[in-house]
C-alpha atoms as a PDB file:
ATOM      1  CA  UNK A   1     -33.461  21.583  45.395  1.00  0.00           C
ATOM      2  CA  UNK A   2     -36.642  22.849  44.052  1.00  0.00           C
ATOM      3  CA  UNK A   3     -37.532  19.463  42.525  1.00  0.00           C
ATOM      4  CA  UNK A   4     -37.064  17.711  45.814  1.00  0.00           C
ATOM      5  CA  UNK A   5     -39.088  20.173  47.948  1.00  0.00           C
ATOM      6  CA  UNK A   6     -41.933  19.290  44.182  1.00  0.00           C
ATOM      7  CA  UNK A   7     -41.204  15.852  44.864  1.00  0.00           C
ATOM      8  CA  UNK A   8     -41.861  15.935  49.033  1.00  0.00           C
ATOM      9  CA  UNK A   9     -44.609  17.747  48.223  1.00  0.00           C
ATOM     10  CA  UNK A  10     -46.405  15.622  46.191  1.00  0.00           C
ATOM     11  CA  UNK A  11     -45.784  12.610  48.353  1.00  0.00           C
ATOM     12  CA  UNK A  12     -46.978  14.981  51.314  1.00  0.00           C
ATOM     13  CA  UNK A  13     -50.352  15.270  49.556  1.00  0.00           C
ATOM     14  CA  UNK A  14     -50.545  11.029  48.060  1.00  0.00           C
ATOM     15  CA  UNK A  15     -49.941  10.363  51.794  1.00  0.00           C
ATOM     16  CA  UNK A  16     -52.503  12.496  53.621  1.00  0.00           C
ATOM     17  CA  UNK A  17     -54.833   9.731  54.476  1.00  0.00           C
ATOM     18  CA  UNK A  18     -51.831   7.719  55.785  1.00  0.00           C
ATOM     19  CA  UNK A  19     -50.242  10.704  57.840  1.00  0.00           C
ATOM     20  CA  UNK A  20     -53.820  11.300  59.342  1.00  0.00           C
ATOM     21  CA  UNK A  21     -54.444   7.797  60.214  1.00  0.00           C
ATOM     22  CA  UNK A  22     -51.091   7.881  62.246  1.00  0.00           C
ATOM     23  CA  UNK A  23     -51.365  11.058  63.533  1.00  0.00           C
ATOM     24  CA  UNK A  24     -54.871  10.905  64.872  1.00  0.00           C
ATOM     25  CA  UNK A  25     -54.464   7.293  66.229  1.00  0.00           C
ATOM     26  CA  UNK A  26     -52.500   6.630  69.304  1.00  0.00           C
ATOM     27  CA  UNK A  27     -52.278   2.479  69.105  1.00  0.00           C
ATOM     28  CA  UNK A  28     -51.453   2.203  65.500  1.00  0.00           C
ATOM     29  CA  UNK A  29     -48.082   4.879  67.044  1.00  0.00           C
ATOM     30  CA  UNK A  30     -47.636   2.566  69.620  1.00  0.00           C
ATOM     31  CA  UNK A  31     -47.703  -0.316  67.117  1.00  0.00           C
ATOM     32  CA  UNK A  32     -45.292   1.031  64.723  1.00  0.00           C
ATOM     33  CA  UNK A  33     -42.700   2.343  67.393  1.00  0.00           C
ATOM     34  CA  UNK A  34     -42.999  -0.768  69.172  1.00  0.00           C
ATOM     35  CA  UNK A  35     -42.608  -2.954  66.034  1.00  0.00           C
ATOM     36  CA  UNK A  36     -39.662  -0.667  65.370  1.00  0.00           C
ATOM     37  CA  UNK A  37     -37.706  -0.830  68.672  1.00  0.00           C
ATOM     38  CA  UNK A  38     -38.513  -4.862  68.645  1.00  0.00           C
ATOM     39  CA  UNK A  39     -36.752  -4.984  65.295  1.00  0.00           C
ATOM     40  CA  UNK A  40     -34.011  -2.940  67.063  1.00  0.00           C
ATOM     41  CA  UNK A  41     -33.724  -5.235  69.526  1.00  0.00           C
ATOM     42  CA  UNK A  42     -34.207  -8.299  67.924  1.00  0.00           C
ATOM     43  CA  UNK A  43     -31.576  -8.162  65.491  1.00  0.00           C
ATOM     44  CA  UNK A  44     -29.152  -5.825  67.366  1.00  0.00           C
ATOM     45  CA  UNK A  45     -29.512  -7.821  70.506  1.00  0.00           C
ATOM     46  CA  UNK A  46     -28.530 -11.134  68.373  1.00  0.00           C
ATOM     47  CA  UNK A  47     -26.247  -9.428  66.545  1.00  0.00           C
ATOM     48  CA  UNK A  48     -24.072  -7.471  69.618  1.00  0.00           C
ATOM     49  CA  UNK A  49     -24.407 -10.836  71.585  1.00  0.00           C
ATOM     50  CA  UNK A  50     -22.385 -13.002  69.024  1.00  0.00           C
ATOM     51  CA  UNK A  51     -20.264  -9.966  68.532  1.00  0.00           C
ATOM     52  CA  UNK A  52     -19.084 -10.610  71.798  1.00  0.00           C
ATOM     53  CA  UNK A  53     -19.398 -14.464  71.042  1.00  0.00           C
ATOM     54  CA  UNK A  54     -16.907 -13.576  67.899  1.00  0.00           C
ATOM     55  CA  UNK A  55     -14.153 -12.042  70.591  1.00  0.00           C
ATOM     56  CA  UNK A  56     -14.310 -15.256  72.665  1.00  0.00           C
ATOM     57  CA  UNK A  57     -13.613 -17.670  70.238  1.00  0.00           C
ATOM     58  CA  UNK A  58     -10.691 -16.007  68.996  1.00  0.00           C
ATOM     59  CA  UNK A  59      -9.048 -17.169  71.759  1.00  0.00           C
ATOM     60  CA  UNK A  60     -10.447 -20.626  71.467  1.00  0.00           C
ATOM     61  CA  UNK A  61      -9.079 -24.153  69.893  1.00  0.00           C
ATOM     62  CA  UNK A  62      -9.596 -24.423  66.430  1.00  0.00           C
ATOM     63  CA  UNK A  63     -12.847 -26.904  67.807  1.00  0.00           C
ATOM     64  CA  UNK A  64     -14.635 -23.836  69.528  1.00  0.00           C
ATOM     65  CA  UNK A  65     -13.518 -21.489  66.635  1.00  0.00           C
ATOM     66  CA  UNK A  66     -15.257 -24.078  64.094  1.00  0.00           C
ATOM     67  CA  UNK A  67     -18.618 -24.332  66.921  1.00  0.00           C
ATOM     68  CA  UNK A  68     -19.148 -20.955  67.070  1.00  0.00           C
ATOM     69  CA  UNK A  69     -18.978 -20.430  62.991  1.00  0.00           C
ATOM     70  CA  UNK A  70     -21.625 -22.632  62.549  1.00  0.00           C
ATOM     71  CA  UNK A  71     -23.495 -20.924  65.361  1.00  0.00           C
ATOM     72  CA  UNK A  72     -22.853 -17.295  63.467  1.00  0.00           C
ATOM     73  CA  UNK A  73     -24.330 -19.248  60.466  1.00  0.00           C
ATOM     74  CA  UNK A  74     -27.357 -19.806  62.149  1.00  0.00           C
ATOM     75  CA  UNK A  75     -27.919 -16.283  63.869  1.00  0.00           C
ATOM     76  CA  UNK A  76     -28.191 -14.366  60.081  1.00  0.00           C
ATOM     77  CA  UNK A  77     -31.613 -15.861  60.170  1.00  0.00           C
ATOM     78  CA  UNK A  78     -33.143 -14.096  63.583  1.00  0.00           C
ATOM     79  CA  UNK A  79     -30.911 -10.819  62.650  1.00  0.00           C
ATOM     80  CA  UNK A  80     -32.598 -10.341  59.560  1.00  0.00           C
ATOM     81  CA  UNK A  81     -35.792 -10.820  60.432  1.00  0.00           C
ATOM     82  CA  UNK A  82     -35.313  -7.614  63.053  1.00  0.00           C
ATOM     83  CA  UNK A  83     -33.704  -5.912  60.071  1.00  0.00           C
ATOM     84  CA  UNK A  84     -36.780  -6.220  58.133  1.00  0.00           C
ATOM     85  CA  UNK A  85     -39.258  -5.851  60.619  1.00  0.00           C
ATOM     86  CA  UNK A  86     -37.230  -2.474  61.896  1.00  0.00           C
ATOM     87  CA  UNK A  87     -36.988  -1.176  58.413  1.00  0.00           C
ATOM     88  CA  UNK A  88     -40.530  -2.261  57.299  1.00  0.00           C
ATOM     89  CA  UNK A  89     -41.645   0.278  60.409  1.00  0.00           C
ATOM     90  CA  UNK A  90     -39.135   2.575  59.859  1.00  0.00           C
ATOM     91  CA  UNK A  91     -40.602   3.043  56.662  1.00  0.00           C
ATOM     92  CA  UNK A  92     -44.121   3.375  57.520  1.00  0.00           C
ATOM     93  CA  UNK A  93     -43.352   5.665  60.428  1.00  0.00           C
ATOM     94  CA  UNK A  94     -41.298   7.835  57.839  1.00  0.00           C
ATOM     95  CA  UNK A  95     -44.258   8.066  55.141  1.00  0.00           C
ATOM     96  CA  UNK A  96     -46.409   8.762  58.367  1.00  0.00           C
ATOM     97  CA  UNK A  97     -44.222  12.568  58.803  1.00  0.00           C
ATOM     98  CA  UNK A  98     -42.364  12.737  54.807  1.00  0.00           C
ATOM     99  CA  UNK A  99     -41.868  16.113  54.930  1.00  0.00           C
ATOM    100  CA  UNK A 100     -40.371  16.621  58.495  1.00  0.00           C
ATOM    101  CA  UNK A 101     -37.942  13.347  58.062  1.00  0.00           C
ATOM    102  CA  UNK A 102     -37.178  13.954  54.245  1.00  0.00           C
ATOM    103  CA  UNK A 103     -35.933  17.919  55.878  1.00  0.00           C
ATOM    104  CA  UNK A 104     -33.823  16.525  58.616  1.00  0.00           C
ATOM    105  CA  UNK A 105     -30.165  15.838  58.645  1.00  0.00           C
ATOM    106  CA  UNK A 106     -30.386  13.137  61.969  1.00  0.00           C
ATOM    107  CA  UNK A 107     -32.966  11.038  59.657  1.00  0.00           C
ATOM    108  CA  UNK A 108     -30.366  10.842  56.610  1.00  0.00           C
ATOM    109  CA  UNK A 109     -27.254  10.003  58.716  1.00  0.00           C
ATOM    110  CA  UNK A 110     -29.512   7.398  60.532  1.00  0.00           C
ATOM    111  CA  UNK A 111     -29.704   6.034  56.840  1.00  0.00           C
ATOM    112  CA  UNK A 112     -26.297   6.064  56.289  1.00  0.00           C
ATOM    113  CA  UNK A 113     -25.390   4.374  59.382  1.00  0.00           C
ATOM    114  CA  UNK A 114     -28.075   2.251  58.032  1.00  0.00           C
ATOM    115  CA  UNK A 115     -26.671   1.158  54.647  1.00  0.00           C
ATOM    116  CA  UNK A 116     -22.984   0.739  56.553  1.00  0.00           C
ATOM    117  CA  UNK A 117     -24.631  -1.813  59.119  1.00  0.00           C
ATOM    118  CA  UNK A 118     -26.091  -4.024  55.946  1.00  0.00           C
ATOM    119  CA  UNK A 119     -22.920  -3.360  54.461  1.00  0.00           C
ATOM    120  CA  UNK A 120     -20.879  -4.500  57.499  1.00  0.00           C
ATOM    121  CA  UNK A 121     -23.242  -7.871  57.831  1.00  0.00           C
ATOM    122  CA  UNK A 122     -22.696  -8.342  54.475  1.00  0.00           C
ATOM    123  CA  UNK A 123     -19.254  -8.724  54.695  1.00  0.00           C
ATOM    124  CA  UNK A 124     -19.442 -10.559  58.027  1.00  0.00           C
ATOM    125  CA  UNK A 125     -21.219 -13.387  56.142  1.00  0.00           C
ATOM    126  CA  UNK A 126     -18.691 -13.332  53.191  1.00  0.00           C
ATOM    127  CA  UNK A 127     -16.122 -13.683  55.859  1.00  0.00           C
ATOM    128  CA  UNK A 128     -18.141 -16.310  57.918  1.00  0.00           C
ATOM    129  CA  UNK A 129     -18.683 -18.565  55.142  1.00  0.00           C
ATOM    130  CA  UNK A 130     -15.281 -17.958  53.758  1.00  0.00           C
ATOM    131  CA  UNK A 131     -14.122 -19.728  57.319  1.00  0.00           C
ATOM    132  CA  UNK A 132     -16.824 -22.185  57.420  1.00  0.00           C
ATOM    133  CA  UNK A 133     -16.406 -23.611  54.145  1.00  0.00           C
ATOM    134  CA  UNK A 134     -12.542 -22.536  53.307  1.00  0.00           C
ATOM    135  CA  UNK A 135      -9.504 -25.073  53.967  1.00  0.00           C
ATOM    136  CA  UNK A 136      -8.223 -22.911  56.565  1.00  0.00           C
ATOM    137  CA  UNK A 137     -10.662 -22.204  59.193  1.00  0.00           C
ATOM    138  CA  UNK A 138      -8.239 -20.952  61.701  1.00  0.00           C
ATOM    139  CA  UNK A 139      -6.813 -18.460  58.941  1.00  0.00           C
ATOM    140  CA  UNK A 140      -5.503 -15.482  61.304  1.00  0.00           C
ATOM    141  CA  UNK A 141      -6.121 -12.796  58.156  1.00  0.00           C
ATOM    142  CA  UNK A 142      -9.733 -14.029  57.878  1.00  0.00           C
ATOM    143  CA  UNK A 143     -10.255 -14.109  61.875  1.00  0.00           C
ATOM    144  CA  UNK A 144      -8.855 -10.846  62.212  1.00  0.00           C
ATOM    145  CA  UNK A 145     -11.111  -9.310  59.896  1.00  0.00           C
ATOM    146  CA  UNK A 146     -14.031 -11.246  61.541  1.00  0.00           C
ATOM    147  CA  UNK A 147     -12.701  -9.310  65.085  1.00  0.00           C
ATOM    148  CA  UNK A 148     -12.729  -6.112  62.776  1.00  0.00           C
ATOM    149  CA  UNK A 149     -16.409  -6.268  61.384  1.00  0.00           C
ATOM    150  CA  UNK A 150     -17.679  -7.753  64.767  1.00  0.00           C
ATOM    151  CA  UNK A 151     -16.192  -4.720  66.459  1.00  0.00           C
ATOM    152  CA  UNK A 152     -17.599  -2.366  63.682  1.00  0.00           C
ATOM    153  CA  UNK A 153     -20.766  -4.227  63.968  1.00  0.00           C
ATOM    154  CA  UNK A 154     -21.597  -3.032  67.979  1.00  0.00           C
ATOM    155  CA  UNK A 155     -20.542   0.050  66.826  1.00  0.00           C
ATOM    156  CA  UNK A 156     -22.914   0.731  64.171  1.00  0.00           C
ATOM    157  CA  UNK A 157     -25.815  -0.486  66.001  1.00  0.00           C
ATOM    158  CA  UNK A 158     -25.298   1.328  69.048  1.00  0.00           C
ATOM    159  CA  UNK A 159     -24.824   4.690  67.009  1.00  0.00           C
ATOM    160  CA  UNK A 160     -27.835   3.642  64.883  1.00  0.00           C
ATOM    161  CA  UNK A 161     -29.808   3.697  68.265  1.00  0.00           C
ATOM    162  CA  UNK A 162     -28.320   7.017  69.126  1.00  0.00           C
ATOM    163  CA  UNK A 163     -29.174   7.969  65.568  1.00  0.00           C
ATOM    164  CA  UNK A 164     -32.946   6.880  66.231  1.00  0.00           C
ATOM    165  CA  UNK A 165     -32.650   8.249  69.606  1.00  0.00           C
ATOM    166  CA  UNK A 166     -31.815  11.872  68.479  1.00  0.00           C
ATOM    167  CA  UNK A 167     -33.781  11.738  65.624  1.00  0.00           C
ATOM    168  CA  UNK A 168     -36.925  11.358  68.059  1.00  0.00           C
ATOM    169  CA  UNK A 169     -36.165  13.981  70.029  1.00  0.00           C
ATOM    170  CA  UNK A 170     -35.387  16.437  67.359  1.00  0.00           C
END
């Protein structure tokens, strides 16, 4: 424990200039939170909307099934780019205040929630692809485990927002 209070420490100090620039100027806060919450909503709002898209098409022909796996092919682009631009903020606006978010417990489940969301898309686009390019692509194991990561999917983001959300106000 002692080397990671040294460690936060030492970053507090290397990041000073950083910390002040944020601290003491109101539109590069507004910048960063807004470039935060657009990466939010960006990729969470693509992502939850073809969540819902995924449901749908379970109940579809195999011909809507096969349309809407090439559209979930197509929204990994626009999701990722919110990813990185959330993350990319995220990580300024945590070097901005290291010692206050390295000390709370909200900030590190927000992480974790964070690694199980790239987790969970990472396995959506093994499953995806595994549909799109297999021999079956109205296999009922691999749809039902689409259902199960879309489902886990709107969960994650939501409670990543919550995370965000309590993590501001704490």
């Amino acid at each position: 424990m002692l080397l990671v209070r040294g460690v936060v420490d030492g970053l507090t100090r290397v990041l000073e200039p950083w910390s002040s620039l944020y601290r003491n100027n109101p539109a590069v806060q507004t910048t960063l939170t807004f470039l935060h919450l657009a990466g939010i909503f960006l990729g969470g709002g693509f992502a939850i909307a073809t969540d819902r898209e995924t449901f749908i098409a379970m109940a579809a022909r195999i011909s809507g099934q096969i349309r809407h796996l090439q559209h979930l092919h197509t929204v990994h682009r626009p999701v990722m780019l919110g990813l990185v631009i959330a993350i990319s903020s995220g990580f300024l606006l945590f070097l901005a205040d290291i010692e206050t978010f390295a000390r709370s417990w909200v900030f590190w489940v927000k992480m974790t929630l964070l690694a199980l969301l790239l987790t969970n898309g990472y396995l959506l686009s093994r499953t995806e692809t595994a549909l799109r390019q297999g021999e079956q692509p109205d296999s009922p194991v691999l749809w039902a485990r689409l259902r199960y990561i879309s489902g886990a999917s709107i969960a994650l983001w939501l409670t990543l927002i919550l995370a965000g959300t309590l993590l501001r106000s704490a």
